[in-house]
C-alpha atoms as a PDB file:
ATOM      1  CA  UNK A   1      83.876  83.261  87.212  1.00  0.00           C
ATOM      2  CA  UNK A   2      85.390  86.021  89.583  1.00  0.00           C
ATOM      3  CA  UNK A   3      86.452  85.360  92.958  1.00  0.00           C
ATOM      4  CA  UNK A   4      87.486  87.347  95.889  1.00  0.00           C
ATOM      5  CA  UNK A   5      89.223  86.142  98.139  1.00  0.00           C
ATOM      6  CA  UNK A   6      89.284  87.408 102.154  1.00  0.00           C
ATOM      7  CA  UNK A   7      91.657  86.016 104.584  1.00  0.00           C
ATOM      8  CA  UNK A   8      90.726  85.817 108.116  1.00  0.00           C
ATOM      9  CA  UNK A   9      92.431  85.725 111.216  1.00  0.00           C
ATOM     10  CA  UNK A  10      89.099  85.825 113.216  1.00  0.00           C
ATOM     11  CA  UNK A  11      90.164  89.753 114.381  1.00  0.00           C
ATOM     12  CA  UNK A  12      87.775  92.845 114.345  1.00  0.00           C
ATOM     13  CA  UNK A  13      89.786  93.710 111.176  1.00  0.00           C
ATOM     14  CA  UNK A  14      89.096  90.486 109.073  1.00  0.00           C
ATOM     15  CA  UNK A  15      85.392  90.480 109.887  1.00  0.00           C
ATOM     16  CA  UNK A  16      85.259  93.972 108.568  1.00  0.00           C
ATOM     17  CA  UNK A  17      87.146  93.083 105.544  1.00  0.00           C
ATOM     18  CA  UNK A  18      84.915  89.760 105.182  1.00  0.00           C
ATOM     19  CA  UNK A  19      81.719  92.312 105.414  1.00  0.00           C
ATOM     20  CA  UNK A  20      83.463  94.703 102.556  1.00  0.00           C
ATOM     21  CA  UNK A  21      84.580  91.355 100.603  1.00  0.00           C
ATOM     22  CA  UNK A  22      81.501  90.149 100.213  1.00  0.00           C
ATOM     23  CA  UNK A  23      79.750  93.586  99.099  1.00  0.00           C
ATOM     24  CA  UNK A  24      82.062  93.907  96.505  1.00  0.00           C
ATOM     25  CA  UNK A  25      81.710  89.837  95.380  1.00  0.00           C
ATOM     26  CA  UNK A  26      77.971  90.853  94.927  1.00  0.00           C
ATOM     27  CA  UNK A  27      78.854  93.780  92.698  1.00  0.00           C
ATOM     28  CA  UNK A  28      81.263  91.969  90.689  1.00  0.00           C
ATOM     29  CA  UNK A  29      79.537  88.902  90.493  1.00  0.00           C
ATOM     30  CA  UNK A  30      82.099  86.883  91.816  1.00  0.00           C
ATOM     31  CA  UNK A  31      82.749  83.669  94.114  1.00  0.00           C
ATOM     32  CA  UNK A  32      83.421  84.127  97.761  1.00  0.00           C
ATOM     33  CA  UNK A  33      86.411  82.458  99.403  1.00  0.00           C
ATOM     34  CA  UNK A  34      87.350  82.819 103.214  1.00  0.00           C
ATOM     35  CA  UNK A  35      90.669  81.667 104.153  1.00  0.00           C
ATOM     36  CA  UNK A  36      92.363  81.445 107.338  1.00  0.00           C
ATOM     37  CA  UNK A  37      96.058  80.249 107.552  1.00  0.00           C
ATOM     38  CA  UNK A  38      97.310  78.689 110.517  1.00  0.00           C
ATOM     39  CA  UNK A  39     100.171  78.820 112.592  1.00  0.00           C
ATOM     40  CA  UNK A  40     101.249  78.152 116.324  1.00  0.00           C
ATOM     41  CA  UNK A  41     100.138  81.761 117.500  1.00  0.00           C
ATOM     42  CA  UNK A  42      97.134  81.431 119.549  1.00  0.00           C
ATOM     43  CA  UNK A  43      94.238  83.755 118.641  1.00  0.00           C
ATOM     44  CA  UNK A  44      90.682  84.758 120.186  1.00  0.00           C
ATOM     45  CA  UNK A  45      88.191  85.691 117.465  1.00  0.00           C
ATOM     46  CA  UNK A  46      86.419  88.935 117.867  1.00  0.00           C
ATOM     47  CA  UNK A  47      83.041  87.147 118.459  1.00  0.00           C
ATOM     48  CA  UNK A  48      84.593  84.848 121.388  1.00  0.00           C
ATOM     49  CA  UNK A  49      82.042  84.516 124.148  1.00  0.00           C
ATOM     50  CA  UNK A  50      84.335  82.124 126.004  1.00  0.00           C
ATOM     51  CA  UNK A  51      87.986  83.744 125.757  1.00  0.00           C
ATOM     52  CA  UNK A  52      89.010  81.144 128.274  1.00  0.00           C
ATOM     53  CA  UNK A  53      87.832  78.053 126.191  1.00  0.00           C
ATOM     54  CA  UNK A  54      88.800  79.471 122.999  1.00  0.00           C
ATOM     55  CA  UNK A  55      92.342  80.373 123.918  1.00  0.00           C
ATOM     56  CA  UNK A  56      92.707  75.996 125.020  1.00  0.00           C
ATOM     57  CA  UNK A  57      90.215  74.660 122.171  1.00  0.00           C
ATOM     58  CA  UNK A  58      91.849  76.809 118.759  1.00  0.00           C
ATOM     59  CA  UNK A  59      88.597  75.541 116.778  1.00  0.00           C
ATOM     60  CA  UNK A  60      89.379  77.442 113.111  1.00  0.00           C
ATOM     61  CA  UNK A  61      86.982  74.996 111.502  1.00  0.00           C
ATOM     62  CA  UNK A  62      83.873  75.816 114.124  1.00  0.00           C
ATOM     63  CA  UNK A  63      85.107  79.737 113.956  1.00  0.00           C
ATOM     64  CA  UNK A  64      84.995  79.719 109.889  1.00  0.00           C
ATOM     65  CA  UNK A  65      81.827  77.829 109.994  1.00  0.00           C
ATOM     66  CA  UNK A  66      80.513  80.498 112.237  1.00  0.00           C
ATOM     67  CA  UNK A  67      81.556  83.213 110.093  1.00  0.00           C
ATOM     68  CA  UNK A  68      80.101  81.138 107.360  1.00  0.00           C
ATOM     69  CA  UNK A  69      76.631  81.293 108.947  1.00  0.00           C
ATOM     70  CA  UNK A  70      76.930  84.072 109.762  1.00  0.00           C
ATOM     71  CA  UNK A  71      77.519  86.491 106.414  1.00  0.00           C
ATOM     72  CA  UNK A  72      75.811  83.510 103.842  1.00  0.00           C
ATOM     73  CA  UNK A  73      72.629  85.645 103.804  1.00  0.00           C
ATOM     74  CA  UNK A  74      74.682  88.818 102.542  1.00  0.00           C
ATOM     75  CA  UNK A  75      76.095  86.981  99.677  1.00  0.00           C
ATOM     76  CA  UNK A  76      73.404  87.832  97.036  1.00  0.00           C
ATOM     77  CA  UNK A  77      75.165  86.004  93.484  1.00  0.00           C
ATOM     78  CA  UNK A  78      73.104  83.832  91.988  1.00  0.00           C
ATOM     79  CA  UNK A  79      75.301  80.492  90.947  1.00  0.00           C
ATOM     80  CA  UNK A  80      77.681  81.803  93.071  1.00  0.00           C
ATOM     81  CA  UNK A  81      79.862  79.918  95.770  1.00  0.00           C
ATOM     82  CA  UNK A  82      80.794  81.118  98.788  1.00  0.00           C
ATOM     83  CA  UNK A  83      83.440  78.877 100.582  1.00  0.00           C
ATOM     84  CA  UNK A  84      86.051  78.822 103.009  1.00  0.00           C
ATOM     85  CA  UNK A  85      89.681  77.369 102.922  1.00  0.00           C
ATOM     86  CA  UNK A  86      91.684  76.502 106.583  1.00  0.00           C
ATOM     87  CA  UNK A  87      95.453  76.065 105.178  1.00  0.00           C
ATOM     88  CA  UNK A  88      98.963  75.907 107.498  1.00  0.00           C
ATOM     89  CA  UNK A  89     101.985  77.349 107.320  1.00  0.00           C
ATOM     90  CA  UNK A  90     103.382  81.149 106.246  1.00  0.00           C
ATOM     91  CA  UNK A  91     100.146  83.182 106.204  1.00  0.00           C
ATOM     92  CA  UNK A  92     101.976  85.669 103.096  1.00  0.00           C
ATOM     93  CA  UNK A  93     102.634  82.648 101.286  1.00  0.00           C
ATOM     94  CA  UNK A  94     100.059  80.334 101.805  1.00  0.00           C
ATOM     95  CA  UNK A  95      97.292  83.158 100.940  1.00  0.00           C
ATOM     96  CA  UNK A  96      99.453  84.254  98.030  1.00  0.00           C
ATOM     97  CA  UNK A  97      99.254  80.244  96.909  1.00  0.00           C
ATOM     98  CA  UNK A  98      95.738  80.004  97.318  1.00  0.00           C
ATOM     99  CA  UNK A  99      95.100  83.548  95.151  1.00  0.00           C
ATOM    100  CA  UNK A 100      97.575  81.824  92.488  1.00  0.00           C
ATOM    101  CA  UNK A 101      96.096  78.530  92.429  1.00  0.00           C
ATOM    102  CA  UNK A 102      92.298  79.827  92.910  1.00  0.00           C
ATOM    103  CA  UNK A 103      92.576  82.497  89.979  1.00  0.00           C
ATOM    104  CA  UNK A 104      91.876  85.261  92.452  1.00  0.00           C
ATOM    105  CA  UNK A 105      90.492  88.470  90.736  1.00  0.00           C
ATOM    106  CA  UNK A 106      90.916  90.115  94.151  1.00  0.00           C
ATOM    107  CA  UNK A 107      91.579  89.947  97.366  1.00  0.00           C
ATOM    108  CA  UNK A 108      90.075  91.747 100.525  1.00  0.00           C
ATOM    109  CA  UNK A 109      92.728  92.497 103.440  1.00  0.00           C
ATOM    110  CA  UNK A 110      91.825  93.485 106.714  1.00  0.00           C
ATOM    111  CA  UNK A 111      94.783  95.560 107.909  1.00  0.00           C
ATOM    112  CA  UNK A 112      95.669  95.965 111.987  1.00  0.00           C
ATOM    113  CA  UNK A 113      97.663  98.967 112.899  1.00  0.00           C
ATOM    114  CA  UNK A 114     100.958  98.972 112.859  1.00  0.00           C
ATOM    115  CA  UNK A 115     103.731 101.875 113.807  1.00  0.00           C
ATOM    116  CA  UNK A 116     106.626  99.644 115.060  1.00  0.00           C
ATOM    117  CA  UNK A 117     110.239 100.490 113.454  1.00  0.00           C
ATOM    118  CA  UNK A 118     110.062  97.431 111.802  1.00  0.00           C
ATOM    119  CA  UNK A 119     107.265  98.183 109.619  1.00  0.00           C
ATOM    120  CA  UNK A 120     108.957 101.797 108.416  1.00  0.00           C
ATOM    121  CA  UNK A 121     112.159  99.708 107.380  1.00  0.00           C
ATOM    122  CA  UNK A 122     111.039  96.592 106.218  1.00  0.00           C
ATOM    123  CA  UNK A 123     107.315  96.853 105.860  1.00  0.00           C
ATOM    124  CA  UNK A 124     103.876  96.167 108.118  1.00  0.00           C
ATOM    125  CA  UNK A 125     103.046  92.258 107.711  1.00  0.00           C
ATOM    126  CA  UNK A 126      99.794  93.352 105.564  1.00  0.00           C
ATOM    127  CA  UNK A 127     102.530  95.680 103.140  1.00  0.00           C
ATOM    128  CA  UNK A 128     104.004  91.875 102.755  1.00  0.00           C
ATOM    129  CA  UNK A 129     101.517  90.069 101.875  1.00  0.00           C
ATOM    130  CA  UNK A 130     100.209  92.807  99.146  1.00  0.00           C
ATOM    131  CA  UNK A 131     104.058  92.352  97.706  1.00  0.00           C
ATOM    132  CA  UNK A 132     103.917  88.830  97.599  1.00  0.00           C
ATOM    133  CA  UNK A 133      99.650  89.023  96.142  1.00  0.00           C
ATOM    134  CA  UNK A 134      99.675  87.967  92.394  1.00  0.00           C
ATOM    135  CA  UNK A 135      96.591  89.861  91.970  1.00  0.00           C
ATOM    136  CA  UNK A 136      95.793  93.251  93.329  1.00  0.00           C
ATOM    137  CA  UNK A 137      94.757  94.092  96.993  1.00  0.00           C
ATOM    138  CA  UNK A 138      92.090  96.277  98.691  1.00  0.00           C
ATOM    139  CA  UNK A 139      93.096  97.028 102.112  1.00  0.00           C
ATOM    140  CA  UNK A 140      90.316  98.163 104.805  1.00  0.00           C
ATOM    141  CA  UNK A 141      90.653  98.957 108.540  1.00  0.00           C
ATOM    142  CA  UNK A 142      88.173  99.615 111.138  1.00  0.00           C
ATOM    143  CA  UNK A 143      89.613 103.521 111.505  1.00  0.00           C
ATOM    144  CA  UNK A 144      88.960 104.111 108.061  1.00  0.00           C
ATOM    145  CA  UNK A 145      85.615 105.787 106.328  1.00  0.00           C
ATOM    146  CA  UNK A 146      84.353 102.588 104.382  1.00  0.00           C
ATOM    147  CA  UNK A 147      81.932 103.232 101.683  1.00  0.00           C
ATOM    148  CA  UNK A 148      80.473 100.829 100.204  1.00  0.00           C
ATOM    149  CA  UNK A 149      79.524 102.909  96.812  1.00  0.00           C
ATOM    150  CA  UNK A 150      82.687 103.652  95.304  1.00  0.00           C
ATOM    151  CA  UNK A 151      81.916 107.249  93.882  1.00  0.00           C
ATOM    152  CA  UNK A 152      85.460 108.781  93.596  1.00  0.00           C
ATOM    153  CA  UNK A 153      89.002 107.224  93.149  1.00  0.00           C
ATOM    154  CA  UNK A 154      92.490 108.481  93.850  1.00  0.00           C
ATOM    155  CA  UNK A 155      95.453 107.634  90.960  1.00  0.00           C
ATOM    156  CA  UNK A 156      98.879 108.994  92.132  1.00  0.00           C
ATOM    157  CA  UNK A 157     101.068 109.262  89.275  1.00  0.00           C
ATOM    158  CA  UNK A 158     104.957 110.322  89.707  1.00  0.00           C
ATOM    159  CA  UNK A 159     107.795 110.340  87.262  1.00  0.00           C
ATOM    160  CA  UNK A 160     108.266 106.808  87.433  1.00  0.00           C
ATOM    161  CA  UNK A 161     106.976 104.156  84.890  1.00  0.00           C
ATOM    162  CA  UNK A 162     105.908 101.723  87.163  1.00  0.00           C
ATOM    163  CA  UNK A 163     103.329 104.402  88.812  1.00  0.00           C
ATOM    164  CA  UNK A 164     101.726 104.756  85.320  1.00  0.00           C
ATOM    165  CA  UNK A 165     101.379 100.954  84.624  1.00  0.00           C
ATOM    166  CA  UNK A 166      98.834 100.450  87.208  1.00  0.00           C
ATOM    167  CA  UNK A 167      96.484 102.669  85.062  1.00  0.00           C
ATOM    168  CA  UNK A 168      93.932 100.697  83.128  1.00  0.00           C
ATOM    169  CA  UNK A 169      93.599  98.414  86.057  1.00  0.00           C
ATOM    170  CA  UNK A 170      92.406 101.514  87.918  1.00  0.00           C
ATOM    171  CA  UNK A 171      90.240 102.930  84.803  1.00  0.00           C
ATOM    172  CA  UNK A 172      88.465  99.104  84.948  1.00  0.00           C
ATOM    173  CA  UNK A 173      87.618  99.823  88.240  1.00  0.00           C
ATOM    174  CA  UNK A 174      86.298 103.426  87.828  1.00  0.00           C
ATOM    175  CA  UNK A 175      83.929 101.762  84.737  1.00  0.00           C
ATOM    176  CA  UNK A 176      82.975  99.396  87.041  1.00  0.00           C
ATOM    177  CA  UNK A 177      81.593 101.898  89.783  1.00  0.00           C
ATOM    178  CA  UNK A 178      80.872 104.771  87.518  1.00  0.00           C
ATOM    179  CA  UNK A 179      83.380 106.765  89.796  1.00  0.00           C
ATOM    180  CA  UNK A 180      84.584 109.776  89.665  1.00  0.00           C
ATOM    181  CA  UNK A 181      88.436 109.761  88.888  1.00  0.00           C
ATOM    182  CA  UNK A 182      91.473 112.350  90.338  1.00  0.00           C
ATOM    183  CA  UNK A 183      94.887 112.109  89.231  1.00  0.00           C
ATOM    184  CA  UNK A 184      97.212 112.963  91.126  1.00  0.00           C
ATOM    185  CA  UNK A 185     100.610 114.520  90.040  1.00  0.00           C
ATOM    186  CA  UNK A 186     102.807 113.914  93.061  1.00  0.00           C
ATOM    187  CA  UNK A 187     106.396 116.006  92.755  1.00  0.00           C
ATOM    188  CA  UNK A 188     109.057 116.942  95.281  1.00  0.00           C
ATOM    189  CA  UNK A 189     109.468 120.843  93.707  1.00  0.00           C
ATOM    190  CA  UNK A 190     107.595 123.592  91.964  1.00  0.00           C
ATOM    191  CA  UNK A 191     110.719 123.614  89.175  1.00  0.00           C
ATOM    192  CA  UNK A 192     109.290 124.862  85.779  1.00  0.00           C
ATOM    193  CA  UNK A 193     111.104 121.633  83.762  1.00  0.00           C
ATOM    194  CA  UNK A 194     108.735 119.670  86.576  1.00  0.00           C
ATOM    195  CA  UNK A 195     105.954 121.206  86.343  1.00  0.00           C
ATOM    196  CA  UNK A 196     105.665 120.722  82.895  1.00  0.00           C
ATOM    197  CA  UNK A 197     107.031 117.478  82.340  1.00  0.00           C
ATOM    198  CA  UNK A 198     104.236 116.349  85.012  1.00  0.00           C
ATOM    199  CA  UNK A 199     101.654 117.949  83.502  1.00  0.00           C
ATOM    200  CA  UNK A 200     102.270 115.969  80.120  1.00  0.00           C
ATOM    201  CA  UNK A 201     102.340 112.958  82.362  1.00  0.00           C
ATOM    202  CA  UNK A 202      98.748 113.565  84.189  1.00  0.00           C
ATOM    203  CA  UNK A 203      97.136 114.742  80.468  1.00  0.00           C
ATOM    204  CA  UNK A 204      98.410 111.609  79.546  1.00  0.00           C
ATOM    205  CA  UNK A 205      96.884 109.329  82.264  1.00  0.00           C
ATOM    206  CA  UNK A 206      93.464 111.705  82.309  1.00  0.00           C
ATOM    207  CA  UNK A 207      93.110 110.770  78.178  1.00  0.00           C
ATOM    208  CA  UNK A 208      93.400 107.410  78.580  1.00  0.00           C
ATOM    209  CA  UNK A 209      91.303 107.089  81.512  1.00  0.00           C
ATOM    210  CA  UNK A 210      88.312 109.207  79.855  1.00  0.00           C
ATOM    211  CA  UNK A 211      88.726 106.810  76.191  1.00  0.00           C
ATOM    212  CA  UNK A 212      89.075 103.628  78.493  1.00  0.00           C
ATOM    213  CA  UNK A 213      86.401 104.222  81.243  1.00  0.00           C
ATOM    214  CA  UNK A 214      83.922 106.807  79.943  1.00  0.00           C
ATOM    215  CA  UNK A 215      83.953 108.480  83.552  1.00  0.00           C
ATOM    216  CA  UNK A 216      84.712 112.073  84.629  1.00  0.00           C
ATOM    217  CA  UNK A 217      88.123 112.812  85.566  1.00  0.00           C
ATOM    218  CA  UNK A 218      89.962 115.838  87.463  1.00  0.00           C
ATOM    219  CA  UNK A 219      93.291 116.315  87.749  1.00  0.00           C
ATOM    220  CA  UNK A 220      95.885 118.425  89.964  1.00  0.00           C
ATOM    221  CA  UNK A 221      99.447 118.516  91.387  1.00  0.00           C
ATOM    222  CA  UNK A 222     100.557 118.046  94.822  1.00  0.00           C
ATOM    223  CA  UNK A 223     104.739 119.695  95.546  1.00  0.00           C
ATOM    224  CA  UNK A 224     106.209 117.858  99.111  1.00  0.00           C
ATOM    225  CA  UNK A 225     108.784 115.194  99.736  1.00  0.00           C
ATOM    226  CA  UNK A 226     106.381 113.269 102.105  1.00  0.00           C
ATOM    227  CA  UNK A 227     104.081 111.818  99.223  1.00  0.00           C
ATOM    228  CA  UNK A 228     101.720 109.316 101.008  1.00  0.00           C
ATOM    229  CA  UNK A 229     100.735 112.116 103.268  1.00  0.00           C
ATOM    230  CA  UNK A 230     100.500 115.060 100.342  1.00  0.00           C
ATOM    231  CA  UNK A 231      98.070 112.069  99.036  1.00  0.00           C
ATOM    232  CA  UNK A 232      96.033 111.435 102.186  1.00  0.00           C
ATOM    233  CA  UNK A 233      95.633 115.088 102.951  1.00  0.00           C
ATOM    234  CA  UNK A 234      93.808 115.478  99.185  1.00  0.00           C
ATOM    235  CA  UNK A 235      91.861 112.522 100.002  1.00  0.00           C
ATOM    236  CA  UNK A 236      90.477 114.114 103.125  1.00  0.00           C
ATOM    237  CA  UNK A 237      89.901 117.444 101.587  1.00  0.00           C
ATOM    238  CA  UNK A 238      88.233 115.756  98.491  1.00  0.00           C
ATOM    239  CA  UNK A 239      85.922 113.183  99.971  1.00  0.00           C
ATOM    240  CA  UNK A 240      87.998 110.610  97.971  1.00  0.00           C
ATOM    241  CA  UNK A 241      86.387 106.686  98.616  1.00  0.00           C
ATOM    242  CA  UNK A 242      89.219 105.111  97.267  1.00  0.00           C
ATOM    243  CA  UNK A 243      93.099 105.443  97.074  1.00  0.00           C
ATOM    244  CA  UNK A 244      95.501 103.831  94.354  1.00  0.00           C
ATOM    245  CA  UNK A 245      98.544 102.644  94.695  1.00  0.00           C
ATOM    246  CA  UNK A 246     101.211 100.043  93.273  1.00  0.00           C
ATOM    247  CA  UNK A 247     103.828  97.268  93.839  1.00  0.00           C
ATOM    248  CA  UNK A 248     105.851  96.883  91.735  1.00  0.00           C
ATOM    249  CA  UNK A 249     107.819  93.499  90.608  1.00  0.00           C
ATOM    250  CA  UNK A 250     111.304  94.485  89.300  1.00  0.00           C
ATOM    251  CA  UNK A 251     113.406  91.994  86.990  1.00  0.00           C
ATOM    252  CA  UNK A 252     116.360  93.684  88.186  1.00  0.00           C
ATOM    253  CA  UNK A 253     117.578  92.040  91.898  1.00  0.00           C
ATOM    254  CA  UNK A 254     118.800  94.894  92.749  1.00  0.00           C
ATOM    255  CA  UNK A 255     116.345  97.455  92.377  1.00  0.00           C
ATOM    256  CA  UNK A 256     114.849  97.679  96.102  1.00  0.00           C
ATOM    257  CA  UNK A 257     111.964  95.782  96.559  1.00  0.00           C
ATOM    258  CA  UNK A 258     110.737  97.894  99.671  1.00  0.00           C
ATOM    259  CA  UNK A 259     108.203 100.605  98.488  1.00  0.00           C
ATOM    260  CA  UNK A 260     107.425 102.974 101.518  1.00  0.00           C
ATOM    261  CA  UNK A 261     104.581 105.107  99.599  1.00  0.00           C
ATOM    262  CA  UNK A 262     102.697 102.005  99.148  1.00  0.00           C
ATOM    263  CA  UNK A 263     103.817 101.229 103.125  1.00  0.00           C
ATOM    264  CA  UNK A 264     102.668 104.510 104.298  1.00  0.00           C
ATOM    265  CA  UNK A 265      99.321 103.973 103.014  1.00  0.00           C
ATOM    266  CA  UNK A 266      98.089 100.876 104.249  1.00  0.00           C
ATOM    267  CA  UNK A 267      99.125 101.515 107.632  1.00  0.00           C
ATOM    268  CA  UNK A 268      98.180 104.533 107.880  1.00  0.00           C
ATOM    269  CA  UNK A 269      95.447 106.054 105.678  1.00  0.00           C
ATOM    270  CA  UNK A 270      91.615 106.746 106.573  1.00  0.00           C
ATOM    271  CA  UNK A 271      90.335 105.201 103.075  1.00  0.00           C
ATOM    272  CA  UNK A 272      90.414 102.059 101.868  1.00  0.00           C
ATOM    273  CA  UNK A 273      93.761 101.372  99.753  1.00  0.00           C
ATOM    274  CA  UNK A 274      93.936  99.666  96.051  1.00  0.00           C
ATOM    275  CA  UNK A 275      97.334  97.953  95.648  1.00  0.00           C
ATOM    276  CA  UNK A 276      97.608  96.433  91.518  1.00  0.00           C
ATOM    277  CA  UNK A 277     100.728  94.843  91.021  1.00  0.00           C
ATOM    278  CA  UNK A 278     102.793  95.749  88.216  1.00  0.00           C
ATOM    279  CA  UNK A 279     105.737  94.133  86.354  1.00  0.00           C
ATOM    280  CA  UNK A 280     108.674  95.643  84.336  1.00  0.00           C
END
């Protein structure tokens, strides 16, 4: 059976991602898995009533089996289990364990803000753990426009490989919510040889993705250096629901393993973000 998994760090964030988690466990059909990871930071949850006691008595169990009561009576899956995990150690690797070892299908990230220089260079701590996920990663935030009916879906393509692999993951998605698909040609000039070559390129992602998925598909170019914000703007303008992305895992050590498109987006965009891993 499917699971989702939704790690939670007791924040405004993770209880929105929880909400969105277990929305998309009903559509899916899945299992429901909460985990929280922890470590010696000391953390209110959003629902404290007693910040005081809380920040002395760091009561994960009582929190997730608060949370549990909570959301139970949204999980609609009949058969299906919804559970919660408390694990210690490093959050990117212990949630990245527990995805391996559970046979995650997805997980559910609640994202918190982040603009610091350390996050441009070396990515935010939720870019992290979607490069370390073995599965792919839906990102939410409580300043973006969550809809819950997923009725049309960003794919970014670019001259790369690696941005093409992520495709029939994205087509299974847009069968799976009847959505509406746009992909996106994203170049850095109007050049004739470019124009052309990514035009093959998005005729060849829009065929596959109308054989595979059986939805209806637009395409279109963006020209600008900045891509993740060329891609946010169209998102905006086009009442996208969901934006794809990827990570990709290279063989090669020495192929940068630092992808700021994918960075940009999480931290910053106003729609929920779809990270699928790819491989060479």
């Amino acid at each position: 059976m499917k699971e989702v998994l939704v790690p939670v760090d007791f924040s405004e964030e993770s209880i929105i991602a929880l909400d969105f988690g277990i929305d998309l466990a009903n559509h899916l059909n899945a299992n429901m898995r909460v985990i929280h990871v922890k470590t010696d930071s000391v953390i209110i949850p959003f629902f404290s009533t007693n910040e005081a006691d809380d920040r002395l008595n760091q009561d994960v169990e009582a929190w997730a089996e608060q949370l549990h009561r909570r959301f139970i009576h949204k999980y609609k899956v009949s058969c299906g289990v919804f559970d919660y995990k408390i694990r210690e150690g490093n959050i990117v690797k212990e949630i990245a364990n527990q995805a391996r070892y559970g046979d995650t299908t997805i997980i559910v990230l609640g994202s918190h803000e982040d603009k610091s220089i350390t996050s441009r260079w070396v990515g935010s701590p939720a870019y992290r753990l979607v490069a370390h996920a073995p599965c792919p990663v839906l990102v939410v935030n409580k300043r973006m426009q969550l809809k819950h009916a997923i009725k049309s879906i960003a794919l970014p393509v670019d001259y790369s490989i690696a941005s093409r692999k992520k495709v029939p993951a994205i087509a299974g998605v847009a069968k799976l919510f009847d959505a509406k698909v746009h992909v996106v040609g994203l170049k850095t000039s109007d050049l004739d040889w470019m124009n052309e070559q990514m035009k093959a390129f998005v005729k060849q992602v829009e065929k596959f993705v109308v054989e595979r998925a059986r939805v209806e598909v637009k395409h279109s170019q963006l020209t600008g250096r900045d891509f993740s914000e060329n891609l946010m703007n169209y998102a905006e303008e086009n009442a996208i629901d969901l934006i794809t992305t990827h990570v990709h895992h290279a063989n090669n050590p020495f192929v940068r393993v630092f992808q700021s498109f994918t960075n940009d987006l999480i931290n910053k965009s106003l729609k929920p973000v779809l990270v699928i891993p790819t491989k060479d």
